[in-house]
Protein backbone atom coordinates (compact mmCIF):
# COMPACT_ATOMS: atom_id res chain seq x y z
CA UNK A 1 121.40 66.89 -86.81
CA UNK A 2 118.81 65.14 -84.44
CA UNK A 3 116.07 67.72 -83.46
CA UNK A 4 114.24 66.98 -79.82
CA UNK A 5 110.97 68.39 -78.31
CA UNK A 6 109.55 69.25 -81.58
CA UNK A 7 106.23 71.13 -81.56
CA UNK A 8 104.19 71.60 -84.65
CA UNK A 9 101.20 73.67 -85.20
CA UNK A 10 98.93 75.97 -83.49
CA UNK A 11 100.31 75.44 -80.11
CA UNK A 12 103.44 76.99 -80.92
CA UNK A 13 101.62 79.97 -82.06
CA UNK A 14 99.61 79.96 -78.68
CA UNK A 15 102.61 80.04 -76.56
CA UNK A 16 104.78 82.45 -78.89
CA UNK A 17 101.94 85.11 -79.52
CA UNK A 18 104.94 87.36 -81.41
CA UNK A 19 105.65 84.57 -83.43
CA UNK A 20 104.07 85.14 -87.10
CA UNK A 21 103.97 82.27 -89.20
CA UNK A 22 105.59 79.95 -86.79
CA UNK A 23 106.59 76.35 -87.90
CA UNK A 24 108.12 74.21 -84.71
CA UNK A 25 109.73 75.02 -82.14
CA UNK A 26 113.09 72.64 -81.59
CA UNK A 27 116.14 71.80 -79.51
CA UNK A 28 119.07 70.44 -80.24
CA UNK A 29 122.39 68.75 -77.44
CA UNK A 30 124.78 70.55 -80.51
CA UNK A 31 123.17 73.42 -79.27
CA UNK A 32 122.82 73.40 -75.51
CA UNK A 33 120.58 75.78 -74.20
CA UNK A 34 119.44 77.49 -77.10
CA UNK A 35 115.53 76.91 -78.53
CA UNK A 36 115.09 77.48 -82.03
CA UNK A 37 111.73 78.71 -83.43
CA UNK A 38 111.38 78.09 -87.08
CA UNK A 39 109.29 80.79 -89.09
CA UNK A 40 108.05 81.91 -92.53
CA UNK A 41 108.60 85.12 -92.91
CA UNK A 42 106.63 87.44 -94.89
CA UNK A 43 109.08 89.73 -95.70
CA UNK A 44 112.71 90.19 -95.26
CA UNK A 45 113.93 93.14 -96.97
CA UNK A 46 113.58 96.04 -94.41
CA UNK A 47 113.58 99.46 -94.72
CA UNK A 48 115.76 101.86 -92.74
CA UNK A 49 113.69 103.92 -91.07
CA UNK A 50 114.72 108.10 -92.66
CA UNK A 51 115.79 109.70 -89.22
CA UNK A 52 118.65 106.77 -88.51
CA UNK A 53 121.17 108.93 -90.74
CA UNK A 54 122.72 106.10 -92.10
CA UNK A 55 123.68 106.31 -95.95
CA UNK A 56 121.65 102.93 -96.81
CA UNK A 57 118.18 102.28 -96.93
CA UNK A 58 117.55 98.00 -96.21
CA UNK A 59 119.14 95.30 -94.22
CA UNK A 60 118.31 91.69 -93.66
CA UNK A 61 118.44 89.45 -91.09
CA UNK A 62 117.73 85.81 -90.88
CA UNK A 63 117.78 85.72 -87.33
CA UNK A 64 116.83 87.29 -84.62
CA UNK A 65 118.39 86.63 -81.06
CA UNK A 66 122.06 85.72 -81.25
CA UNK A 67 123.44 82.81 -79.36
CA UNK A 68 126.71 85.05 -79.48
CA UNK A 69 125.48 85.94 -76.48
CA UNK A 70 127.58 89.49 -76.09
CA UNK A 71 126.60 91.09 -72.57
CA UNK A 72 127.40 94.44 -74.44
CA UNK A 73 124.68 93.54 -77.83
CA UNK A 74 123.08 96.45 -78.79
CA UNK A 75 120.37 94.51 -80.32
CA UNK A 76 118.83 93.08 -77.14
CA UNK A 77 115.76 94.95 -77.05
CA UNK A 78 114.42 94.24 -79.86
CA UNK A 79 113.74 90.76 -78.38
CA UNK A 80 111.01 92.60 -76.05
CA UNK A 81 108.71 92.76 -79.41
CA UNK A 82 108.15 89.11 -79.56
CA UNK A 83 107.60 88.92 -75.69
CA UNK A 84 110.91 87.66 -74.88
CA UNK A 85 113.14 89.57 -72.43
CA UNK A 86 116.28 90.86 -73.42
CA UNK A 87 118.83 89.25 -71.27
CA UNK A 88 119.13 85.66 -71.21
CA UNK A 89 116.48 84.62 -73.96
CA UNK A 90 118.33 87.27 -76.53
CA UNK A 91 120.81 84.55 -76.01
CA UNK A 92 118.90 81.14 -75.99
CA UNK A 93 115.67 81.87 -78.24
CA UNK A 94 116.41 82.43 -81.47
CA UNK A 95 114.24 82.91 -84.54
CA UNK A 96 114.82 81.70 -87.98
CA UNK A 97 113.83 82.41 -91.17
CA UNK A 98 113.53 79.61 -92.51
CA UNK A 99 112.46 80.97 -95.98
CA UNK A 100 114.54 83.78 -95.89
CA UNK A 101 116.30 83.11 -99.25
CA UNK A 102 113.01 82.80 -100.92
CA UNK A 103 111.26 85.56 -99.94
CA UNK A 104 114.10 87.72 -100.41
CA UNK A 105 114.40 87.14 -104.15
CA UNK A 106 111.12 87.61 -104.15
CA UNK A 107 110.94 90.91 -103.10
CA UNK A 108 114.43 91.67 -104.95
CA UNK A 109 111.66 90.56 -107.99
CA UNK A 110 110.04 93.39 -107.97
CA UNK A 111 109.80 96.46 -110.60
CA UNK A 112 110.14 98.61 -107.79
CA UNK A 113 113.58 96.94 -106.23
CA UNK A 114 115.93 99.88 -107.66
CA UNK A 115 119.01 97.42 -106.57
CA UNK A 116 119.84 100.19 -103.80
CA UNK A 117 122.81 98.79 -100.97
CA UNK A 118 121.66 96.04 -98.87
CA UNK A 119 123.37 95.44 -95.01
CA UNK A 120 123.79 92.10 -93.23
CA UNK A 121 124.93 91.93 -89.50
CA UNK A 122 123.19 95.30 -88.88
CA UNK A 123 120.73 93.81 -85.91
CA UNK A 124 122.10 90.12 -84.69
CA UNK A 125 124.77 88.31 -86.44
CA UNK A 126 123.78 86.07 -89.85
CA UNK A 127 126.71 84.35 -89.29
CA UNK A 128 125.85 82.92 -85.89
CA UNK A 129 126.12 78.74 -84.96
CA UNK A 130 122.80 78.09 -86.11
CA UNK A 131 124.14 79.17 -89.79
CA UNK A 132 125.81 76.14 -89.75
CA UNK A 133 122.93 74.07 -89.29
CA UNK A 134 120.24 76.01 -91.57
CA UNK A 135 122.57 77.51 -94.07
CA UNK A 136 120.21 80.67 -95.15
CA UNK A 137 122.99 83.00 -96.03
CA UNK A 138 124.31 81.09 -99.54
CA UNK A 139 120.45 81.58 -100.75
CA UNK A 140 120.24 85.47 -99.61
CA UNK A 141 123.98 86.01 -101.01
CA UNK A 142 122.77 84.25 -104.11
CA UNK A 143 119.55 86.59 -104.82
CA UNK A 144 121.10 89.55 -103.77
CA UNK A 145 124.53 89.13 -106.29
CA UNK A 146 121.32 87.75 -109.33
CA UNK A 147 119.02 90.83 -108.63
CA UNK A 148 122.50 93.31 -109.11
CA UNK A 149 121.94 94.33 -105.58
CA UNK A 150 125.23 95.52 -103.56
CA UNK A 151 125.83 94.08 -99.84
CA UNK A 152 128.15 94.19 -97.08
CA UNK A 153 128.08 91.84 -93.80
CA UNK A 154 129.28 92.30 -91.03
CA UNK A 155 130.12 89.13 -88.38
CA UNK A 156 132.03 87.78 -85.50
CA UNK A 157 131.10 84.19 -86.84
CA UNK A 158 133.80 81.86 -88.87
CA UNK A 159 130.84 79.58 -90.41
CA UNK A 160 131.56 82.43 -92.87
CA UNK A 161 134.53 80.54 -94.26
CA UNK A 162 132.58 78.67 -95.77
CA UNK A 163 130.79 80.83 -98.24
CA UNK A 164 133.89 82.49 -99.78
CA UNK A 165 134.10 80.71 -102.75
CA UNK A 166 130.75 82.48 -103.35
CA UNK A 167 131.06 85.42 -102.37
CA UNK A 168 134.25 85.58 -104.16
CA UNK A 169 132.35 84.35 -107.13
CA UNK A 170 129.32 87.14 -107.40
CA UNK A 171 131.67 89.99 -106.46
CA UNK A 172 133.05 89.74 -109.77
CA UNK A 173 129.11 91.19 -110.26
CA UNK A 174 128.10 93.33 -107.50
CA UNK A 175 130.27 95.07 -104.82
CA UNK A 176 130.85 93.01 -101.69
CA UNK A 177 132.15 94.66 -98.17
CA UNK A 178 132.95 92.13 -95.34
CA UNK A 179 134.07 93.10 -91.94
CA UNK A 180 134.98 91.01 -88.89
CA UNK A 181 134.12 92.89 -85.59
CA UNK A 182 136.91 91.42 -82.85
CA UNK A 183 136.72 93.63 -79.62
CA UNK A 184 139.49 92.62 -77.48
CA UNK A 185 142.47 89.47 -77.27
CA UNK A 186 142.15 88.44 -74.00
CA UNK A 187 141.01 84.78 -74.11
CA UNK A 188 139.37 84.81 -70.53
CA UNK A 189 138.03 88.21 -70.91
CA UNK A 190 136.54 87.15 -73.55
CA UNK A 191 135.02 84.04 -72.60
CA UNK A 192 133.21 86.04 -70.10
CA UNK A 193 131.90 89.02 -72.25
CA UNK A 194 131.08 86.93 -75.55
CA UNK A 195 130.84 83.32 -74.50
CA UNK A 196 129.14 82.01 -77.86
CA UNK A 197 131.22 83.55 -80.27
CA UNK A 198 134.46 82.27 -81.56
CA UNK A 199 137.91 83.17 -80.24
CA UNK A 200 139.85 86.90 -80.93
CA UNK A 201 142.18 84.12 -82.62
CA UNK A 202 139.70 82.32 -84.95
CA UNK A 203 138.22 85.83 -85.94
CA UNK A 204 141.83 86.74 -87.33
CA UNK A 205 142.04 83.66 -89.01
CA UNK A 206 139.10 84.28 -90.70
CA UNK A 207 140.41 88.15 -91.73
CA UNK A 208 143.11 86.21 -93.59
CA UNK A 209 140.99 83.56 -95.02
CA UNK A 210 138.93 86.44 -96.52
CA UNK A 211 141.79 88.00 -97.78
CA UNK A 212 143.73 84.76 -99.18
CA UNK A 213 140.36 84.68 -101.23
CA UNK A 214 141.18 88.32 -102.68
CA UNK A 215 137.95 89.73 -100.62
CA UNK A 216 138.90 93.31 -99.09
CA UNK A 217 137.88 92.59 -95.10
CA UNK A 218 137.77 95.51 -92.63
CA UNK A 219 137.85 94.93 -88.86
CA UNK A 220 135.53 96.73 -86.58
CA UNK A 221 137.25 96.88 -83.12
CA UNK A 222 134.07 97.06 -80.97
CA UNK A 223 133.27 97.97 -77.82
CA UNK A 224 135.82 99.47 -76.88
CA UNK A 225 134.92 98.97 -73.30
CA UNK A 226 136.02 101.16 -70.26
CA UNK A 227 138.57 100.31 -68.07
CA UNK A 228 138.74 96.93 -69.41
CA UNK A 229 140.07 97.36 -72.97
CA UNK A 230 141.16 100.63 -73.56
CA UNK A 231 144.54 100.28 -72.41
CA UNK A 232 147.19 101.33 -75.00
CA UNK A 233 148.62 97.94 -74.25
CA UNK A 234 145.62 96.12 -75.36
CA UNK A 235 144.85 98.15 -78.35
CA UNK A 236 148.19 98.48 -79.92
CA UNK A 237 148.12 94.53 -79.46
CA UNK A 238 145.07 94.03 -81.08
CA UNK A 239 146.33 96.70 -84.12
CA UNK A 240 149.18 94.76 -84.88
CA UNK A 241 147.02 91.80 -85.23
CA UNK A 242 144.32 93.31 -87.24
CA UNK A 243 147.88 94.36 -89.48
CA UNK A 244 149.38 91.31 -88.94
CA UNK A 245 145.80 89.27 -90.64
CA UNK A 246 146.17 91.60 -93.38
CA UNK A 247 142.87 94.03 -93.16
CA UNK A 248 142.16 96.81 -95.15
CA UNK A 249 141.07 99.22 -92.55
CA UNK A 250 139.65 99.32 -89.59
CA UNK A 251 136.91 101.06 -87.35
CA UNK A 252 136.98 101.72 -83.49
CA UNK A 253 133.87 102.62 -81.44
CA UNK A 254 134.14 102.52 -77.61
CA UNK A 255 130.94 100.64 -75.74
CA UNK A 256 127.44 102.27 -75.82
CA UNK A 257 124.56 101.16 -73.87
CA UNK A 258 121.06 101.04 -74.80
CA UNK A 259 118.20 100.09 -73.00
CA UNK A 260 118.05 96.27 -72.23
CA UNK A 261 121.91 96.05 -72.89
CA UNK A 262 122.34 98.62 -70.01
CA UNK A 263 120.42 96.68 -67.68
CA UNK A 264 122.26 93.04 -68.66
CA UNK A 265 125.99 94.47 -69.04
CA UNK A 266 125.42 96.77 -65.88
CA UNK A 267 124.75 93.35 -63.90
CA UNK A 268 127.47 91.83 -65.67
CA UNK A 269 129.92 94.27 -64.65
CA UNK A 270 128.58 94.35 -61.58
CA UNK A 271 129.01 90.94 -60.62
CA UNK A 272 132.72 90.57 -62.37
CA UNK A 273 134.07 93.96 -61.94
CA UNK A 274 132.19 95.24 -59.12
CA UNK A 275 135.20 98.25 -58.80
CA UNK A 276 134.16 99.82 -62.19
CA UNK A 277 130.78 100.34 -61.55
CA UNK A 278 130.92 104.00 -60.03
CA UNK A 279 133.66 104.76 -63.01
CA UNK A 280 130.43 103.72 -65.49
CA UNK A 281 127.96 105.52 -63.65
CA UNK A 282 130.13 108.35 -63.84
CA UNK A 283 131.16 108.07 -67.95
CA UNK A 284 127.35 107.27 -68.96
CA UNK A 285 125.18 109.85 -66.72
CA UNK A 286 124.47 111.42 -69.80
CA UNK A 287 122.96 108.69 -71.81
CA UNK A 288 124.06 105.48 -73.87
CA UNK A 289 127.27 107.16 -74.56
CA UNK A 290 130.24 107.81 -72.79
CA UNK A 291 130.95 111.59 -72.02
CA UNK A 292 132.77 113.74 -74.23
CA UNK A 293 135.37 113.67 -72.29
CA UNK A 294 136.05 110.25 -72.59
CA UNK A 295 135.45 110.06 -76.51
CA UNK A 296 138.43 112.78 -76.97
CA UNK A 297 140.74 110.45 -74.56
CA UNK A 298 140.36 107.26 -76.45
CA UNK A 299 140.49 109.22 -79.72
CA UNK A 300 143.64 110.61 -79.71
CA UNK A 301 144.65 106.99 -77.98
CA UNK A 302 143.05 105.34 -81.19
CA UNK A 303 144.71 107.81 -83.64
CA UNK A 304 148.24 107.70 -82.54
CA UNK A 305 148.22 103.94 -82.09
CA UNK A 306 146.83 103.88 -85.64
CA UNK A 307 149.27 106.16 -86.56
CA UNK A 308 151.91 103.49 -85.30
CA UNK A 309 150.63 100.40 -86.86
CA UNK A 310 150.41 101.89 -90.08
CA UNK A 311 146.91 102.31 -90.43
CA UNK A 312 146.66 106.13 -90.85
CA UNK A 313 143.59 107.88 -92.19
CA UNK A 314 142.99 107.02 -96.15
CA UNK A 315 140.55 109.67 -96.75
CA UNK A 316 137.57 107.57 -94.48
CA UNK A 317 136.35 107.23 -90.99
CA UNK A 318 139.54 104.94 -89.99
CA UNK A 319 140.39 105.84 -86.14
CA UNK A 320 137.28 108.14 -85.72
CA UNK A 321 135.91 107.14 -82.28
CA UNK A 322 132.12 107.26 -83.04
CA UNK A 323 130.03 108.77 -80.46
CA UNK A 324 127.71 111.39 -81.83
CA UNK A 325 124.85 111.01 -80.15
CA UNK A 326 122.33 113.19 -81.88
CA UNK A 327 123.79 112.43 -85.37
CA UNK A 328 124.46 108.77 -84.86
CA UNK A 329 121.92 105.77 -85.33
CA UNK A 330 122.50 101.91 -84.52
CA UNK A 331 122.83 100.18 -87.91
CA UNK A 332 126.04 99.40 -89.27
CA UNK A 333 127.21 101.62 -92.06
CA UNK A 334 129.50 100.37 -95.28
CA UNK A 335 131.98 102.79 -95.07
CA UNK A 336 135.50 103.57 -97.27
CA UNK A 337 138.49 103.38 -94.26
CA UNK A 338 142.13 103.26 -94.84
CA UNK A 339 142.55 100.79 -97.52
CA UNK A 340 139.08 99.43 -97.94
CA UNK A 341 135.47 99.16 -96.81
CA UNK A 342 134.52 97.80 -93.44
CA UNK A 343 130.85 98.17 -91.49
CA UNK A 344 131.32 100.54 -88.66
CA UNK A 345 128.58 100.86 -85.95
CA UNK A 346 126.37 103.39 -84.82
CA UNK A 347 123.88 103.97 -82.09
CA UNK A 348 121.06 106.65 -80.61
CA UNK A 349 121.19 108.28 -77.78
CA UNK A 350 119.09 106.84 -74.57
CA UNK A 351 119.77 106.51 -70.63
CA UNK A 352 121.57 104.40 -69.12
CA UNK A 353 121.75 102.64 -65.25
């Protein structure tokens, strides 16, 4: 990997001001666009905050930005706290880690760790393109599965692949859930809504990769989007190939919109599907969520298709359409579903348009 425009030192920190502990700042032409700043984290192990409602307490992330570049990315706003904005740098400035592994075995060290769940893939993606380049997640995996500490992850990114032999390895030691979240099929669609992130294709390939290793591997079907994939053509297609790949259950949750993903999808949609717009306006006035209304449609939609493809309810939260907005926090949740675990996805309640 040849690194250009590398910046060491105090300048970095001048420019960056959010930037703790920042090491260089560097560009690569195998990544196009996208600036990496390299950091030393302090800590990595965070703590769930007690009014999200989720049934874990910590998550880690390695990076933050995504070069998945989703318009829909919940996550976006939390690029405003290191004085980026959170449309088009989400996407092209990306912090790393660097030390990640380190100081997370560190912390998993401690007398105090009481081994509780940990959840990966719960703000941006740990298994984004850069993974491939800095290769953080074998080290977290690693001190999570030594310290006895539980995880789940949850990706749209196939550099995954490559750490199955270990994660097949230290879930012989601690549980390990994986999901692959794969909204929609359509190849151009697609392109346009999630332009860094590997094909609907390549994300089923991976589903059957994980479960050729004899890895359980949900699929989170998410966003659901409005008038673009809710069609019972385009889910029952996408069903049979979440079947098809062999997962062992599956979790649907149609599109919510927080603040700084309202403002970037609502352009989006604007500029490619100007028609929808008043429909949007319309399902939304409420808040982040579509209206009730609209959760009961695709609901009984989602069941009966389920019903079809022969992934029924196993006791879990399989063909629930999430939408709860008072109950309901943004973190993704390892949860039992038809025949296994898979990360389902949550959000809070906040206007949108």
């Amino acid at each position: 990997m040849r690194w250009d425009r590398q910046r060491v030192g105090g300048g970095n920190e001048q420019a960056l001001p959010g930037l703790a502990g920042l090491i260089r700042t560097v560009q690569s032409p195998e990544f196009a666009g996208v600036t990496f700043h390299e950091v030393r984290a302090r800590s990595v192990l965070n703590k769930v905050g007690p009014s999200s409602g989720v049934p874990f307490r910590w998550t880690v992330n390695p990076y933050r930005g995504c070069s998945h570049a989703c318009k829909y990315c919940f996550a976006r706003s939390t690029h405003n706290y290191l004085d980026f904005d959170s449309g088009r740098d989400f996407d092209t400035q990306v912090v790393v880690k660097v030390n990640a592994a380190e100081v997370l075995a560190s912390q998993l060290r401690k007398p105090s760790w009481a081994r509780e769940h940990v959840a990966m893939g719960t703000n941006t993606d740990p298994y984004q393109r850069a993974e491939g380049r800095y290769g953080l997640m074998p080290g977290i995996i690693r001190a999570l599965a030594r310290s006895g500490t539980p995880f789940s992850i949850l990706t749209k990114g196939t550099v995954l692949s490559r750490d199955l032999p270990l994660l097949r390895e230290v879930n012989a030691d601690v549980p390990v859930g994986l999901g692959v979240s794969i909204a929609l099929l359509d190849r151009d669609l697609q392109r346009k809504l999630e332009p860094g992130t590997p094909s609907p294709q390549a994300r089923l390939d991976l589903v059957r990769r994980i479960r050729d290793a004899g890895l359980p591997c949900g699929v989170f079907v998410a966003p659901v989007l409005p008038g673009l994939t809710d069609s019972t053509e385009a889910l029952g297609a996408l069903f049979a190939e979440v079947v098809a790949a062999g997962a062992t259950g599956v979790t649907v949750l149609p599109l919510h919109l927080r603040p700084g993903a309202r403002e970037w999808y609502g352009r989006w949609l604007a500029a490619e599907y100007p028609a929808l717009v008043p429909r949007y306006r319309r399902l939304y006035a409420g808040g982040s969520y579509a209206g009730v209304a609209y959760r009961r449609w695709l609901s009984e939609r989602v069941s009966r298709l389920l019903r079809q493809h022969g992934l029924e309810h196993g006791g879990g939260d399989t063909g629930r359409v999430r939408g709860d907005a008072q109950r309901e926090s943004s973190e993704v949740v390892p949860v039992q579903v038809a025949r296994g675990p898979v990360p389902t996805l949550q959000g809070e309640q906040l206007p949108l348009l």
